[in-house]
C-alpha atoms as a PDB file:
ATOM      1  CA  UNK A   1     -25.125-232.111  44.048  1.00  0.00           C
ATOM      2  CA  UNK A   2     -27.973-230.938  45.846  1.00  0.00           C
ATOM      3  CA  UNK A   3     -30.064-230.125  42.237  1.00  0.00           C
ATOM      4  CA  UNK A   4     -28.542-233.546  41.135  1.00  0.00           C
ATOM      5  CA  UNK A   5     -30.668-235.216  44.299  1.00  0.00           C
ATOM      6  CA  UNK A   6     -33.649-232.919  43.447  1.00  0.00           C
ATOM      7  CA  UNK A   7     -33.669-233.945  40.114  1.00  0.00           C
ATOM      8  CA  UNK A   8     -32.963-237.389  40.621  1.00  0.00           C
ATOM      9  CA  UNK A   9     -36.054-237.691  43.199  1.00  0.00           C
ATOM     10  CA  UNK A  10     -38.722-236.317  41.210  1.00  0.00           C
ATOM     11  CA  UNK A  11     -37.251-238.781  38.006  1.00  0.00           C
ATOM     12  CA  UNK A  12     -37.640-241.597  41.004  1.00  0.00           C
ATOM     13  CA  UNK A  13     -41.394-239.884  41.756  1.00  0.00           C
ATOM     14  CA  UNK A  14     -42.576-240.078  37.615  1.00  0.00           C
ATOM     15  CA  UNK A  15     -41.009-243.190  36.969  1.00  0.00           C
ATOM     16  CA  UNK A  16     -43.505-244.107  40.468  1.00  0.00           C
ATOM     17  CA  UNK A  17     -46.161-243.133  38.648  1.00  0.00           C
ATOM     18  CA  UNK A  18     -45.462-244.923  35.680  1.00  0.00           C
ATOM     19  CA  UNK A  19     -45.562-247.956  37.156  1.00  0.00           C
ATOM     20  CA  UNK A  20     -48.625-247.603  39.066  1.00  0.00           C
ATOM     21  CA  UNK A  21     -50.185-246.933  36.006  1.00  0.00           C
ATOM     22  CA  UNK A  22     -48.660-249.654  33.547  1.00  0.00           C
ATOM     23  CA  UNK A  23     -49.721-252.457  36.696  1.00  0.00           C
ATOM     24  CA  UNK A  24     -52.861-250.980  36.412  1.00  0.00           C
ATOM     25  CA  UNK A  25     -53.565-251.053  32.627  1.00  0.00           C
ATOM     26  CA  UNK A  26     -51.887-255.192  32.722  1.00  0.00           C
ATOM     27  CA  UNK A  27     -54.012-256.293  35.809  1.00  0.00           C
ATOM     28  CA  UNK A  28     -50.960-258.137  36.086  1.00  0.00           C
ATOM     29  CA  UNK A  29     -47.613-257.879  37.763  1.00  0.00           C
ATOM     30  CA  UNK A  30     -45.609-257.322  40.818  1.00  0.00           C
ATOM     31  CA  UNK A  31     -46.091-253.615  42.563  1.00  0.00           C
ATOM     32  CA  UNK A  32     -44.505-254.337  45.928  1.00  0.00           C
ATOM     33  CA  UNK A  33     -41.026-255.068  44.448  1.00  0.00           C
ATOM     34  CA  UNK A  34     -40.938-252.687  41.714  1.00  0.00           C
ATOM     35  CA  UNK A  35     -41.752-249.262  43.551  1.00  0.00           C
ATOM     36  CA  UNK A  36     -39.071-250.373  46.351  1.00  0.00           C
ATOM     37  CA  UNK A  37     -36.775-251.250  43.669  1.00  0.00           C
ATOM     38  CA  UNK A  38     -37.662-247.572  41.970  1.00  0.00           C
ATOM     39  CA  UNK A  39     -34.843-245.299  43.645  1.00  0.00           C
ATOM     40  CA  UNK A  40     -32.153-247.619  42.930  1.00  0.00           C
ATOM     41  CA  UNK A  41     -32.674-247.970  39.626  1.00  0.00           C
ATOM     42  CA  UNK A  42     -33.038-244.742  38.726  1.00  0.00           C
ATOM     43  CA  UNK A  43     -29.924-243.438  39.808  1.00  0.00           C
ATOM     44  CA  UNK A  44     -28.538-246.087  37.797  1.00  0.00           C
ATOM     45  CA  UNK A  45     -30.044-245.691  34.854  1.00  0.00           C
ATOM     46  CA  UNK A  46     -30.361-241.654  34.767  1.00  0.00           C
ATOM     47  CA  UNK A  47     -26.483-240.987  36.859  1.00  0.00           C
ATOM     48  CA  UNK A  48     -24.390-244.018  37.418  1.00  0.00           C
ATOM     49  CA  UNK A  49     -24.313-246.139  34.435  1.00  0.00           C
ATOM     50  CA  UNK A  50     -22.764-245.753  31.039  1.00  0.00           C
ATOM     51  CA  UNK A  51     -25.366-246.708  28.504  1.00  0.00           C
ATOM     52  CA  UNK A  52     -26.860-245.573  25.001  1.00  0.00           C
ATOM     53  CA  UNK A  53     -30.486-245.525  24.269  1.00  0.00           C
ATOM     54  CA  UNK A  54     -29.600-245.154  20.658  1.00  0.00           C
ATOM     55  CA  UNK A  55     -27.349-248.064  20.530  1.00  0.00           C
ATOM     56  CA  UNK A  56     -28.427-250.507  23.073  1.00  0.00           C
ATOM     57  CA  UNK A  57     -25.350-252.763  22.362  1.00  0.00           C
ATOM     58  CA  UNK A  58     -22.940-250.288  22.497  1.00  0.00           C
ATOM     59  CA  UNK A  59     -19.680-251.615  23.682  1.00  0.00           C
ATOM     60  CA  UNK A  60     -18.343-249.202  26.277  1.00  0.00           C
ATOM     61  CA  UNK A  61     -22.019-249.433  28.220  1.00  0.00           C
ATOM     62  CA  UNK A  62     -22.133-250.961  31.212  1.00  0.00           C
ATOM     63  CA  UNK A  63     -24.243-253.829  31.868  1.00  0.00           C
ATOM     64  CA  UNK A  64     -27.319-253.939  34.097  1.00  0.00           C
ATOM     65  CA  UNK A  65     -29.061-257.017  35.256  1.00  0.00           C
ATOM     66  CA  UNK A  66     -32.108-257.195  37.357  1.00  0.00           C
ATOM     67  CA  UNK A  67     -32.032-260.805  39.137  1.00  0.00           C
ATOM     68  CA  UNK A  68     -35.232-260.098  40.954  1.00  0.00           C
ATOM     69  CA  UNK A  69     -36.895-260.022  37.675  1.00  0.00           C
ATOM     70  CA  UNK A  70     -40.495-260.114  38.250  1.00  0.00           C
ATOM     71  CA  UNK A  71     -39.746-256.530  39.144  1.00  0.00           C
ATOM     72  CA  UNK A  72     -39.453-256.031  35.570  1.00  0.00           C
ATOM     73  CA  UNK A  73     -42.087-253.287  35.370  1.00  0.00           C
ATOM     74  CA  UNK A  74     -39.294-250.669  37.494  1.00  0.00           C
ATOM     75  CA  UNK A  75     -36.369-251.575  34.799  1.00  0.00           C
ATOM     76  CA  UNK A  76     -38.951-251.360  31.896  1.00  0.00           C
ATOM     77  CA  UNK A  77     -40.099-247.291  32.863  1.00  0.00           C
ATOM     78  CA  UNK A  78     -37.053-246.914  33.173  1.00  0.00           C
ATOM     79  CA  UNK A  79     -36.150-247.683  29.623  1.00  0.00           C
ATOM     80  CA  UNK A  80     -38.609-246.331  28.368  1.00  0.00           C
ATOM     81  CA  UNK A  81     -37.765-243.168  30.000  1.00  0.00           C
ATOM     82  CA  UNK A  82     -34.682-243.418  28.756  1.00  0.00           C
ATOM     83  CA  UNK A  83     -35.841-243.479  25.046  1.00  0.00           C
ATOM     84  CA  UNK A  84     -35.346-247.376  24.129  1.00  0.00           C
ATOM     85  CA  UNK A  85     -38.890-247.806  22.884  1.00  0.00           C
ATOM     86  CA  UNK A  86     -41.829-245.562  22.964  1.00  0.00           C
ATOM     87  CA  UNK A  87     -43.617-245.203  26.321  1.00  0.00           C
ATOM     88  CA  UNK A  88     -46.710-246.088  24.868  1.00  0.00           C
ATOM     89  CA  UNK A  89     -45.553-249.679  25.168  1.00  0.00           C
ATOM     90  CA  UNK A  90     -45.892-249.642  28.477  1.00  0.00           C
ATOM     91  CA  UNK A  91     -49.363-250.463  28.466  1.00  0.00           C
ATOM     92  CA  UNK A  92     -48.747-253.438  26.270  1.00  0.00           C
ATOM     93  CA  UNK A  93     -47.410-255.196  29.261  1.00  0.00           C
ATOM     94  CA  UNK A  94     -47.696-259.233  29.936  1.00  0.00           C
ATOM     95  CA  UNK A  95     -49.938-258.572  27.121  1.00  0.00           C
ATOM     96  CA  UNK A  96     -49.736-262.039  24.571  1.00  0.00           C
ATOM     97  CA  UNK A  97     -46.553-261.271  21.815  1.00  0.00           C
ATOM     98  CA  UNK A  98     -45.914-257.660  23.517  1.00  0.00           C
ATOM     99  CA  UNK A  99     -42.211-257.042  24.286  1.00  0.00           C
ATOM    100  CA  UNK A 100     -42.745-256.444  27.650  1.00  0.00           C
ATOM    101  CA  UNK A 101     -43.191-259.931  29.455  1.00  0.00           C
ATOM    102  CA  UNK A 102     -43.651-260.794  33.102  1.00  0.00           C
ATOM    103  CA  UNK A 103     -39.715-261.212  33.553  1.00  0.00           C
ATOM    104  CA  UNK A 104     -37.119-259.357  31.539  1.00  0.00           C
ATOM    105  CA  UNK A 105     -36.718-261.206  28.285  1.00  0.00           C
ATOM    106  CA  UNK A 106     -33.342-259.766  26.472  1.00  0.00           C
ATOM    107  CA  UNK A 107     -34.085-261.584  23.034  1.00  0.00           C
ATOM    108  CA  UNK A 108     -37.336-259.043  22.478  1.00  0.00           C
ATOM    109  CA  UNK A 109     -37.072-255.751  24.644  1.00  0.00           C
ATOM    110  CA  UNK A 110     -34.000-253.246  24.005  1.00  0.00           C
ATOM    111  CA  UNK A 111     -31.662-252.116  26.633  1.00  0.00           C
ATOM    112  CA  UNK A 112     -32.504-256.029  28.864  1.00  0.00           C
ATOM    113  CA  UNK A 113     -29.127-257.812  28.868  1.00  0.00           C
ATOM    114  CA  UNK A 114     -30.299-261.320  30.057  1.00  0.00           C
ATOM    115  CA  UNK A 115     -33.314-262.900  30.932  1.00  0.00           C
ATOM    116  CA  UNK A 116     -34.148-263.493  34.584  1.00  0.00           C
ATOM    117  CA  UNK A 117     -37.075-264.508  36.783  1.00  0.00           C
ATOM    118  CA  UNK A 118     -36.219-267.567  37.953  1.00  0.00           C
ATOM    119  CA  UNK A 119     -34.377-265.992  41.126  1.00  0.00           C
ATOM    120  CA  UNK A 120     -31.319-266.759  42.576  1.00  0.00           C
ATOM    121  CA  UNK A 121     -29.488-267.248  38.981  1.00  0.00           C
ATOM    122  CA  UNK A 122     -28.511-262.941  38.151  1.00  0.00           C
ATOM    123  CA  UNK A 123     -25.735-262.793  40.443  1.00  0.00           C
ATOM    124  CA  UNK A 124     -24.111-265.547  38.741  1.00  0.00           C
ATOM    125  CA  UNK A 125     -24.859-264.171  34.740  1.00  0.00           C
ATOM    126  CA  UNK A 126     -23.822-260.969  36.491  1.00  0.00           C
ATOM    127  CA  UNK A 127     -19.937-262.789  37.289  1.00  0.00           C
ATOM    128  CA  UNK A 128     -19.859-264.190  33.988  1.00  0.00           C
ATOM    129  CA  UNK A 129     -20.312-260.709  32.288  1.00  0.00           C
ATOM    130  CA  UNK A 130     -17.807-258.607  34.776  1.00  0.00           C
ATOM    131  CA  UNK A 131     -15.436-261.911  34.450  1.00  0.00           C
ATOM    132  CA  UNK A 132     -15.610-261.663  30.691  1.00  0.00           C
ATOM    133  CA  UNK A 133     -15.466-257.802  30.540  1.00  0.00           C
ATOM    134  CA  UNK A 134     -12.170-257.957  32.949  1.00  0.00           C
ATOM    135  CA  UNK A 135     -10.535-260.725  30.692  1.00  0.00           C
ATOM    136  CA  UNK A 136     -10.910-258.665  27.811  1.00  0.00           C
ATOM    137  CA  UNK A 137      -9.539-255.893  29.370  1.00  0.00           C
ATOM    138  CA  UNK A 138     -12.562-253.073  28.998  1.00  0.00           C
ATOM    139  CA  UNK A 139     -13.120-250.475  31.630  1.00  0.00           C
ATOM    140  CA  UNK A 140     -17.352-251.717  31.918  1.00  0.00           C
ATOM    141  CA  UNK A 141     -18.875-252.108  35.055  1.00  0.00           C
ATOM    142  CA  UNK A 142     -21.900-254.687  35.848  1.00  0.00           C
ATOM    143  CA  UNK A 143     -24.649-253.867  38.156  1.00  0.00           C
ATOM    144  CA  UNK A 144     -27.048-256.529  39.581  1.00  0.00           C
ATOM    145  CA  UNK A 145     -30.251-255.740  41.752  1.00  0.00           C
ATOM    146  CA  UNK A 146     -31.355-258.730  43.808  1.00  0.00           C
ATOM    147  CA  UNK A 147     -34.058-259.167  46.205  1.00  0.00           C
ATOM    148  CA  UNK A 148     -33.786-260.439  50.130  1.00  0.00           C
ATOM    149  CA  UNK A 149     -35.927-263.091  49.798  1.00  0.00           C
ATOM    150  CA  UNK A 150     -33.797-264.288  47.072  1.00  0.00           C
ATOM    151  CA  UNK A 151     -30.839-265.011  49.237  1.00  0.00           C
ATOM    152  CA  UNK A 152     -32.594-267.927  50.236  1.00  0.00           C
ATOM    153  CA  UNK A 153     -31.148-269.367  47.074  1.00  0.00           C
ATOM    154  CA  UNK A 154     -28.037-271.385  47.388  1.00  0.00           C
ATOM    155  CA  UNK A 155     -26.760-270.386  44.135  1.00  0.00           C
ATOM    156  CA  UNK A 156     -26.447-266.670  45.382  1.00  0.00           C
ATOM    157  CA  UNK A 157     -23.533-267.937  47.902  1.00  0.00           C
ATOM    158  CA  UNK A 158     -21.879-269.999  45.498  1.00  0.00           C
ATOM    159  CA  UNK A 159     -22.066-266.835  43.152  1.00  0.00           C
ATOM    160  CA  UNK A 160     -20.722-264.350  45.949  1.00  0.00           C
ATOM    161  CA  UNK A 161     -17.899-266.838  46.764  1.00  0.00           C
ATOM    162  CA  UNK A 162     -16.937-266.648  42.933  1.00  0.00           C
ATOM    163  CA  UNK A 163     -16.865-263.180  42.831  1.00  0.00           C
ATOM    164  CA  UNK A 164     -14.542-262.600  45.665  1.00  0.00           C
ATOM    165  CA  UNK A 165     -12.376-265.515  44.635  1.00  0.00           C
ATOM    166  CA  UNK A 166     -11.971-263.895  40.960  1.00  0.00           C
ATOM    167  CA  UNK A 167     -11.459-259.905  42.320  1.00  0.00           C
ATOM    168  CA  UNK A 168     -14.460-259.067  40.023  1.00  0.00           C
ATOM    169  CA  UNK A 169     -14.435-255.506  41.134  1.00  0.00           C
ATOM    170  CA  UNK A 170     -15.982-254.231  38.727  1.00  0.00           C
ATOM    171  CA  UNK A 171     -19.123-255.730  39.715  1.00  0.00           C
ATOM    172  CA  UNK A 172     -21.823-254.031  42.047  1.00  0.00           C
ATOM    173  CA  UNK A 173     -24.888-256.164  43.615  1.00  0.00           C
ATOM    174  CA  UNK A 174     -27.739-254.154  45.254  1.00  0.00           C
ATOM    175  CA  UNK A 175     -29.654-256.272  47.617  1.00  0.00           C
ATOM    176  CA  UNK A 176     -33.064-254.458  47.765  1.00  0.00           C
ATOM    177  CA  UNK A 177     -34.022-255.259  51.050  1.00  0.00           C
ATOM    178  CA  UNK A 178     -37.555-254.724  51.728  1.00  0.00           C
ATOM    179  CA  UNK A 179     -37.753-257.737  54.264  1.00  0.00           C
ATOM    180  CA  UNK A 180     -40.771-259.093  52.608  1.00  0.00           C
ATOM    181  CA  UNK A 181     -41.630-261.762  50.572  1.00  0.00           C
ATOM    182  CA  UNK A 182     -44.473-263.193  48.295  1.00  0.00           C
ATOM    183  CA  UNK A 183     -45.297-265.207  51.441  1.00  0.00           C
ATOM    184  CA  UNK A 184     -44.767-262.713  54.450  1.00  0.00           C
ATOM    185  CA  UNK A 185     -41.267-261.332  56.493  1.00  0.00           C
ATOM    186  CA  UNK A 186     -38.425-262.812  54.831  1.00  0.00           C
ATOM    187  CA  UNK A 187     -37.165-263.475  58.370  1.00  0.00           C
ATOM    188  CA  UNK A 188     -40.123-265.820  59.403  1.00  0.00           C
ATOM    189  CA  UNK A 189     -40.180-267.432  55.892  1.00  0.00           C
ATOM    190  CA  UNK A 190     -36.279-268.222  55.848  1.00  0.00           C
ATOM    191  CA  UNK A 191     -34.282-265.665  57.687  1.00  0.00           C
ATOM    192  CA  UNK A 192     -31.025-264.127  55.310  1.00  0.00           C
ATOM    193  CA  UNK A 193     -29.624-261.857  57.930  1.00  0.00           C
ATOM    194  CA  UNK A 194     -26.592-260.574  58.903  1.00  0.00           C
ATOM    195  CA  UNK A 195     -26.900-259.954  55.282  1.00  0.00           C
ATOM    196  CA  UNK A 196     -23.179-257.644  54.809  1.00  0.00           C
ATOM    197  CA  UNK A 197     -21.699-259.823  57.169  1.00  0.00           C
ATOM    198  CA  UNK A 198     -22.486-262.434  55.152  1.00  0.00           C
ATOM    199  CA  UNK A 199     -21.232-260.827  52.303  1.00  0.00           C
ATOM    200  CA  UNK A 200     -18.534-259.779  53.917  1.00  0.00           C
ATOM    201  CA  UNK A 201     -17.458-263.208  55.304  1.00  0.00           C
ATOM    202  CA  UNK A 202     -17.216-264.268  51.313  1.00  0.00           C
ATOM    203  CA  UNK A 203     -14.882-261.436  50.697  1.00  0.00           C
ATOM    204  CA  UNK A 204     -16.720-258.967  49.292  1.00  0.00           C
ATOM    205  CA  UNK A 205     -16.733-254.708  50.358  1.00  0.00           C
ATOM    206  CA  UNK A 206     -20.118-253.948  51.862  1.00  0.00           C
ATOM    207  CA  UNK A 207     -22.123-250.614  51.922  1.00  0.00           C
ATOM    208  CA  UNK A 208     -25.433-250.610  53.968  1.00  0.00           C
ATOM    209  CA  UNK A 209     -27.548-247.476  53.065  1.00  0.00           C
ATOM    210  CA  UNK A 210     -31.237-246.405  52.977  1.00  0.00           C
ATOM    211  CA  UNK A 211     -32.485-247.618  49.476  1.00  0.00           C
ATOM    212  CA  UNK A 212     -34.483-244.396  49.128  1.00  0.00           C
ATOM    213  CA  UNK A 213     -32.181-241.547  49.695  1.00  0.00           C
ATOM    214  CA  UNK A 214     -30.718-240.485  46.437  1.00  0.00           C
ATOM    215  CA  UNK A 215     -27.784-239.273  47.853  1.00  0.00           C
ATOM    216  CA  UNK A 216     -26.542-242.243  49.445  1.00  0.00           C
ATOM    217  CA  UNK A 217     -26.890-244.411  46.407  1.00  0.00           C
ATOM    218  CA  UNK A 218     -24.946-241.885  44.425  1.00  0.00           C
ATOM    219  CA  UNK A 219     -22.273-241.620  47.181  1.00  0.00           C
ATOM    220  CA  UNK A 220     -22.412-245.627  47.299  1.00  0.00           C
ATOM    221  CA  UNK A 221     -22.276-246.248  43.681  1.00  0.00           C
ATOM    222  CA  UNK A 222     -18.877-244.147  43.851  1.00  0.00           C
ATOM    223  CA  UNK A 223     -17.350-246.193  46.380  1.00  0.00           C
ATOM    224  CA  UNK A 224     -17.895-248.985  44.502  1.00  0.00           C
ATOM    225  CA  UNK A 225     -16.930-247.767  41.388  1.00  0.00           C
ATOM    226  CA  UNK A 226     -13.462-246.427  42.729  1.00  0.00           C
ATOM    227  CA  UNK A 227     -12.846-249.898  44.679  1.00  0.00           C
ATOM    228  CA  UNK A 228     -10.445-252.087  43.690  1.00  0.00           C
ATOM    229  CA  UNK A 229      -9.339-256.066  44.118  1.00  0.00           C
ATOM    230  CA  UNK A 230     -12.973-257.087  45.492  1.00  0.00           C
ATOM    231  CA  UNK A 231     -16.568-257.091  44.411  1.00  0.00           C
ATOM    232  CA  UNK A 232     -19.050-254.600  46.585  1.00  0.00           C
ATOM    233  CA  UNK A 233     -22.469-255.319  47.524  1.00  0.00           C
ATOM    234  CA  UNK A 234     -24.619-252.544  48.824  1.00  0.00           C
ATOM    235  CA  UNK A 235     -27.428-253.569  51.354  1.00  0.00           C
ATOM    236  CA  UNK A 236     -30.169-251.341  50.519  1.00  0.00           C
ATOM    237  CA  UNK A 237     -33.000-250.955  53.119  1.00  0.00           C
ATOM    238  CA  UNK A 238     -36.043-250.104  51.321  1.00  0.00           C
ATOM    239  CA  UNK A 239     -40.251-250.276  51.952  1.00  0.00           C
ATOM    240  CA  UNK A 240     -41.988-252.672  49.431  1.00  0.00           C
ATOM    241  CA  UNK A 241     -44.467-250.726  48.223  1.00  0.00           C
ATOM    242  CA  UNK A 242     -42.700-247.199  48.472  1.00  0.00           C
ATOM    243  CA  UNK A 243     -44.677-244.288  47.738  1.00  0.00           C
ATOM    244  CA  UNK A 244     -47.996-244.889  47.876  1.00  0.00           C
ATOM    245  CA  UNK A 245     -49.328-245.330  51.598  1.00  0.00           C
ATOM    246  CA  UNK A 246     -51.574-248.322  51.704  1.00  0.00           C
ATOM    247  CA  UNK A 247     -49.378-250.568  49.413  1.00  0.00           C
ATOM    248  CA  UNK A 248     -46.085-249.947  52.011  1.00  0.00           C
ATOM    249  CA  UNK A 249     -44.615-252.738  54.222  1.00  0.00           C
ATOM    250  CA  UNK A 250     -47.365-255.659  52.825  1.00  0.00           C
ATOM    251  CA  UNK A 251     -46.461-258.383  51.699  1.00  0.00           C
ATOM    252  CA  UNK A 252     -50.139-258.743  50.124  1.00  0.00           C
ATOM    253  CA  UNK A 253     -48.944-256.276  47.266  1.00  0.00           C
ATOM    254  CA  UNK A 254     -46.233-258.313  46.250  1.00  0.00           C
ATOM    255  CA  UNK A 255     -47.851-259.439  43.149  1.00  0.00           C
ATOM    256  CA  UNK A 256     -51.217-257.419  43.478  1.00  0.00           C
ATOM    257  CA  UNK A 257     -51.683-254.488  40.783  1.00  0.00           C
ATOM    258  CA  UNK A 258     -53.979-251.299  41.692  1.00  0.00           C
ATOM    259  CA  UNK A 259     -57.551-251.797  41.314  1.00  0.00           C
ATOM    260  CA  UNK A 260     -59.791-249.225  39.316  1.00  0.00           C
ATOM    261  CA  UNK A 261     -60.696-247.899  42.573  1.00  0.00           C
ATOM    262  CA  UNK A 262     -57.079-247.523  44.100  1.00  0.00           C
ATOM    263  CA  UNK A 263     -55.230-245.966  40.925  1.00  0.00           C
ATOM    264  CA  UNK A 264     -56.392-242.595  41.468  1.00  0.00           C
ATOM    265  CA  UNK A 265     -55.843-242.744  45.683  1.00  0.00           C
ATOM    266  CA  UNK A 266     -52.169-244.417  44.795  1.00  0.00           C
ATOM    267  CA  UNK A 267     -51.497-241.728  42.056  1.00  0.00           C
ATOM    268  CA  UNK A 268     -52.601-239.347  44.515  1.00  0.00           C
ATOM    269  CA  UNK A 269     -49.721-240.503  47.179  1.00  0.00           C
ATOM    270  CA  UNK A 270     -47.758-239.547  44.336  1.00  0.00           C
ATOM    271  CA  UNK A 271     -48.778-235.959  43.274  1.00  0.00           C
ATOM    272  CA  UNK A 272     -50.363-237.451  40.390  1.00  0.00           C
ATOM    273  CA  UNK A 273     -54.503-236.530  39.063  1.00  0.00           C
ATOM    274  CA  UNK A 274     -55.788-239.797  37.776  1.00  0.00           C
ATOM    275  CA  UNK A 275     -56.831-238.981  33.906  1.00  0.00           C
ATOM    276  CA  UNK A 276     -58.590-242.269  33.670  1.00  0.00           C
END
């Protein structure tokens, strides 16, 4: 397990630099969201989840959606790792008819299973697709990453109350909780917590964890996957911004991309020369 973690954290460290340098190229994106966002995903993508690069619509993969999806740039180095389109593409993102927009877009970029952005609605494509994989009797699980500012959304609740209601356990949420929003601390813009005892209050199992030690989202991931008769949601407490010093715990990052003069002091945070 131990060269699992190892392995796992340095994929989480690349991937890191990846995105630094894909928001750099676009002048355009989210950086905040994506590098907390980074760890999670990767353990998904690269340990938990069943999925073919080769055949993106595979039927025994298991389904991914990221609700927060202007942290699209995290989920697209991560397919691109993964081998579902060159990751020279990368630098073609928000660009005008690239397959990489702003938000995930499932109808041009392979491996996305729905288009989101408009936050608040994942959760609730996310029950549809675990509802629909239970009533046809396949073995798929359905993972959703959500941000805490997006609880603010009322359709999140009405989604969580669905889920427990219908057993969908074979659906995981994340809640990547950075406690920051576009406009400052989710809990002086609209405050979400007790966030699992919300959760848990609907019904559902609840994991809290730190959202950057690879071991503990493996170890969660497990739980989940082995629970049965309820949906779990794991409460992941991350650092917007993760990795790269002066980018960590502002909220002025949120949609700000590395400037010519802070990609090669961010890369360096990361172990990375700047090549540029």
């Amino acid at each position: 397990m131990k060269e699992t973690i190892a392995k796992l954290e340095d994929k989480a460290r690349s991937l890191r630099v990846s995105i630094i340098k894909t928001l750099h190229k676009s002048q355009s994106g989210h950086t905040g969201g994506s590098l907390s966002a980074i760890d999670i995903i990767t353990v998904l993508y690269f340990h938990t989840m069943r999925h073919d690069s080769a055949n993106p619509q595979w039927d025994g993969r298991d389904r991914f959606v990221l609700s927060k999806g202007h942290a699209a740039p995290a989920q697209y180095v991560a397919l691109a790792e993964a081998g579902y389109f060159p990751k020279e593409d990368l630098m073609m993102l928000r660009r005008l008819g690239s397959h990489l927009q702003g938000h995930p877009d499932s109808k041009v970029t392979p491996g996305v299973e729905v288009c989101t952005g408009s936050l608040g609605q994942g959760l609730s494509l996310a029950n549809g697709m675990a509802m629909g994989l239970k009533l046809d009797g396949k073995p798929n699980h359905v993972y959703a990453v959500l941000g805490d500012g997006e609880l603010q959304e009322g359709q999140v609740w009405e989604a969580a109350m669905a889920a427990a209601h219908y057993k969908l356990d074979n659906l995981c949420a994340i809640v990547d909780a950075n406690g920051l929003q576009i406009d400052g601390e989710v809990d002086r813009v609209m405050a979400v917590a007790p966030i699992a005892d919300k959760f848990r209050a609907f019904g559902w199992h609840t994991i809290e964890i730190d959202g950057h030690d690879i071991g503990a989202i493996i170890d969660a991931f497990e739980q989940a996957k082995s629970l049965t008769g309820k949906p779990t949601v794991i409460v992941a407490r991350t650092v917007k911004g993760k990795g790269v010093s002066f980018f960590e715990n502002k909220a002025s990052y949120h949609g700000v991309t590395p400037s010519d003069d802070e990609l090669p002091r961010a890369l360096e945070c990361l172990g990375e020369q700047c090549n540029l």
